[in-house]
Protein backbone atom coordinates (compact mmCIF):
# COMPACT_ATOMS: atom_id res chain seq x y z
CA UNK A 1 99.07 48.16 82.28
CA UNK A 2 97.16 44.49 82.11
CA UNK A 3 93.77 44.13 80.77
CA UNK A 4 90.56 44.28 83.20
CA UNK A 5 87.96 42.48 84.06
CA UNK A 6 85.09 42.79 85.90
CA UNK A 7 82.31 39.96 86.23
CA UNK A 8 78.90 40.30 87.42
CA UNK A 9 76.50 37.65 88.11
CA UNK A 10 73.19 37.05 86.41
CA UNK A 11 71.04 38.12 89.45
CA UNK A 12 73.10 41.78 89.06
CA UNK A 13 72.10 41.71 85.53
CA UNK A 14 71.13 45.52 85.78
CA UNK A 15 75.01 46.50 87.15
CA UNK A 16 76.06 45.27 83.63
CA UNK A 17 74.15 47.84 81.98
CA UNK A 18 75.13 50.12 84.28
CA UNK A 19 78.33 49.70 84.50
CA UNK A 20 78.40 49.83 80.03
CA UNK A 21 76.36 53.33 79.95
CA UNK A 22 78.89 54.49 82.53
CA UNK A 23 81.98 53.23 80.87
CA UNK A 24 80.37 54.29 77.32
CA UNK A 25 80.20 58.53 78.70
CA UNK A 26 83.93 58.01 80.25
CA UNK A 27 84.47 57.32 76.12
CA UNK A 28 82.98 59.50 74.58
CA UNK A 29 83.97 62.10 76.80
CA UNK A 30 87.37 61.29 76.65
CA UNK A 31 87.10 62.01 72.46
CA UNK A 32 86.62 58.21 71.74
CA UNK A 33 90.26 57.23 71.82
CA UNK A 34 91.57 54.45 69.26
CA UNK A 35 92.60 51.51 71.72
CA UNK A 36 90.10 52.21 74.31
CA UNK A 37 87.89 48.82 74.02
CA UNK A 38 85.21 47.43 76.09
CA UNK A 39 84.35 44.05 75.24
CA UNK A 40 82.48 41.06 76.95
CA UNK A 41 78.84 38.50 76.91
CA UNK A 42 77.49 36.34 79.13
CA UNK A 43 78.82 32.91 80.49
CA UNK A 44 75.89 30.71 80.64
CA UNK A 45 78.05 28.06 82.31
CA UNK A 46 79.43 30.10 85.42
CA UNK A 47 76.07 32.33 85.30
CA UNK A 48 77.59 35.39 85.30
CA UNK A 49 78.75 38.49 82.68
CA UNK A 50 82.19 38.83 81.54
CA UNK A 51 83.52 42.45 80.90
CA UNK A 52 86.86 43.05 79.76
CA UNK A 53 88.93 45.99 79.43
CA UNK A 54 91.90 47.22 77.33
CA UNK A 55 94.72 49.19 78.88
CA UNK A 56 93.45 52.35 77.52
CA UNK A 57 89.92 51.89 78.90
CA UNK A 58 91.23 50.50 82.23
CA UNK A 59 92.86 53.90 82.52
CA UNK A 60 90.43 56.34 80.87
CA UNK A 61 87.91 54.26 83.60
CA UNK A 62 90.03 53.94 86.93
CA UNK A 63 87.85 54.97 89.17
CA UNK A 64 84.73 53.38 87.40
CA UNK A 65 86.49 50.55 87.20
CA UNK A 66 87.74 49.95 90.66
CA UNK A 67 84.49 50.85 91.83
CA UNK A 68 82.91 47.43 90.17
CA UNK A 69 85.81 45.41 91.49
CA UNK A 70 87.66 45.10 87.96
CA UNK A 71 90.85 42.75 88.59
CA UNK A 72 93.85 42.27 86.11
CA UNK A 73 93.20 39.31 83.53
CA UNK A 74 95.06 38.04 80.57
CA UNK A 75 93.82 40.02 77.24
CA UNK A 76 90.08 37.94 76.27
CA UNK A 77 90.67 35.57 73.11
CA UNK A 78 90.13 37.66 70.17
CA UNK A 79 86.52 36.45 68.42
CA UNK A 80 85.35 35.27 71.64
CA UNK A 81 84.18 38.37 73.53
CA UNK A 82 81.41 40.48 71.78
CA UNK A 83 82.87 44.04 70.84
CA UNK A 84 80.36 46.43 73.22
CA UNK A 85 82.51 49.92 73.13
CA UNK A 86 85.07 51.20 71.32
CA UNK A 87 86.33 52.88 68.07
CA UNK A 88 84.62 51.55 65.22
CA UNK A 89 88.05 50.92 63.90
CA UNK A 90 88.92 49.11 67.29
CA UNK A 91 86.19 46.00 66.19
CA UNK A 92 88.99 43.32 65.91
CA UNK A 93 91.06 45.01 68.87
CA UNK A 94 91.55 42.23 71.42
C-alpha cells in the first residue's frame, strides 16, 4: 500500500486540525502501532496544508482518510515534512 496524502487549503485551516485529532484517536486506539506516521506543514507557496500518511496509518485510517479525499503520493522527503503523529520511535520514519 502507497503513502497518502491529503491537502487542505488555507481557508479550511480548521479541517487540518480536525482531520489530526481524528487521525490522532484512530492511533491511539489502535495501541499506537510502530510504523503508523502522520506527518505534514504548510505550503506557503501553493497556500494550502500538506498531510501525509504511511501505509500503516493509511490503513489503520481508511475510512477517515477517504473521507478527506486522501490520494496515493510518493513517500514525503524525509526532513521535510514536520513529524505530527506517530511512535515516538517513528520521529525519523519517512
Amino acid at each position: 500500500m502507497p503513502w497518502k496524502q491529503v491537502i487542505i487549503p488555507d481557508k479550511e485551516e480548521q479541517k487540518r486540525w480536525q482531520l489530526e485529532e481524528e487521525f490522532k484517536q484512530i492511533f491511539i486506539s489502535s495501541g499506537s502501532p510502530i510504523g503508523a506516521v502522520m506527518r505534514g506543514g504548510r505550503d506557503p507557496f501553493a497556500k494550502n496544508h500538506r498531510l501525509f500518511f504511511s501505509p500503516l496509518a493509511a490503513r489503520l485510517a481508511a475510512d477517515l482518510l477517504r473521507r478527506y479525499g486522501a490520494e496515493d503520493c510518493n513517500r514525503p522527503p524525509k526532513g521535510e515534512t514536520p513529524f505530527l503523529v506517530g511512535n515516538e520511535s517513528d520521529k525519523e520514519f519517512g
